[in-house]
Protein backbone atom coordinates (compact mmCIF):
# COMPACT_ATOMS: atom_id res chain seq x y z
CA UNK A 1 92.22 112.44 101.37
CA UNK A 2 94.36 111.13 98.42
CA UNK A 3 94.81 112.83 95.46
CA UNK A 4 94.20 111.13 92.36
CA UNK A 5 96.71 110.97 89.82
CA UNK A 6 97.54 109.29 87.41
CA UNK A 7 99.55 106.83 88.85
CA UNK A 8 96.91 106.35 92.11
CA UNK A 9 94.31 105.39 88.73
CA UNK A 10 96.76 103.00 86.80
CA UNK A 11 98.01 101.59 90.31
CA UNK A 12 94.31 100.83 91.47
CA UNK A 13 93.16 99.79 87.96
CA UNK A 14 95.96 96.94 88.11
CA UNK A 15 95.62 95.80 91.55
CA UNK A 16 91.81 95.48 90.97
CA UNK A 17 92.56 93.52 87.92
CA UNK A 18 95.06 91.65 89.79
CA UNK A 19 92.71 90.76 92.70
CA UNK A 20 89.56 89.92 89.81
CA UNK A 21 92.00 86.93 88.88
CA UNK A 22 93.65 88.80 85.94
CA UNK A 23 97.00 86.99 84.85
CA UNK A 24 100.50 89.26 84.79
CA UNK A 25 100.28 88.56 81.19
CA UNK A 26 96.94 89.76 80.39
CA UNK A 27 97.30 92.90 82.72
CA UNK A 28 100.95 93.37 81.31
CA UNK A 29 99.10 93.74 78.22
CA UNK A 30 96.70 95.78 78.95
CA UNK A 31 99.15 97.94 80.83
CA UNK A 32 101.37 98.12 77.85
CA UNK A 33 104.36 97.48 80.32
CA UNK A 34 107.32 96.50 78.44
CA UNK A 35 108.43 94.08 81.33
CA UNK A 36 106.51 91.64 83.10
CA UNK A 37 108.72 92.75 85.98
CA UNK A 38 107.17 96.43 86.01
CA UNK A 39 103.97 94.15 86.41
CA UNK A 40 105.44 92.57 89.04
CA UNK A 41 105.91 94.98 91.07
CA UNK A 42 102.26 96.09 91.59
CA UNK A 43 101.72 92.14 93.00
CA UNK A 44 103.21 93.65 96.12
CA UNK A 45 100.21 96.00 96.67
CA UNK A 46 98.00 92.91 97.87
CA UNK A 47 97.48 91.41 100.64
CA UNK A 48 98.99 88.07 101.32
CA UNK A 49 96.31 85.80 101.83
CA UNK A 50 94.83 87.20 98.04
CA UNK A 51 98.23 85.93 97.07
CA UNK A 52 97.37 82.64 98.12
CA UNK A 53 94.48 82.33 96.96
CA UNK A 54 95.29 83.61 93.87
CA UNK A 55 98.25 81.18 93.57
CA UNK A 56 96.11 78.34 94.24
CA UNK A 57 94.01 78.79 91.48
CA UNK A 58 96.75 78.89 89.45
CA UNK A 59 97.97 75.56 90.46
CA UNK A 60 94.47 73.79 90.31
CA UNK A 61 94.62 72.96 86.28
């Protein structure tokens, strides 16, 4: 069982924002991180095929 703290909350809130199609900007934002970088490095967390997926929508404008 995992224990929930606060980091296992912020860490799952961002990855599920991540994986709804939330930008590193908006999420950075509503994270408060002072680095996109910090941001960044919760991109990690997902699977690489959301990646994809995820980058390809960014490069269908």
């Amino acid at each position: 069982m995992i224990e929930i703290t606060t980091y296992v909350a912020r860490h799952s809130f961002v990855t599920k924002l991540i994986s709804e199609g939330g930008t590193l900007m908006e999420i950075k934002s509503m994270t408060d991180h002072k680095s996109i970088t910090t941001t960044e490095g919760y991109v990690g967390s997902i699977e690489d095929d959301r990646l994809k997926e995820i980058t390809s929508r960014l490069l269908n404008f």
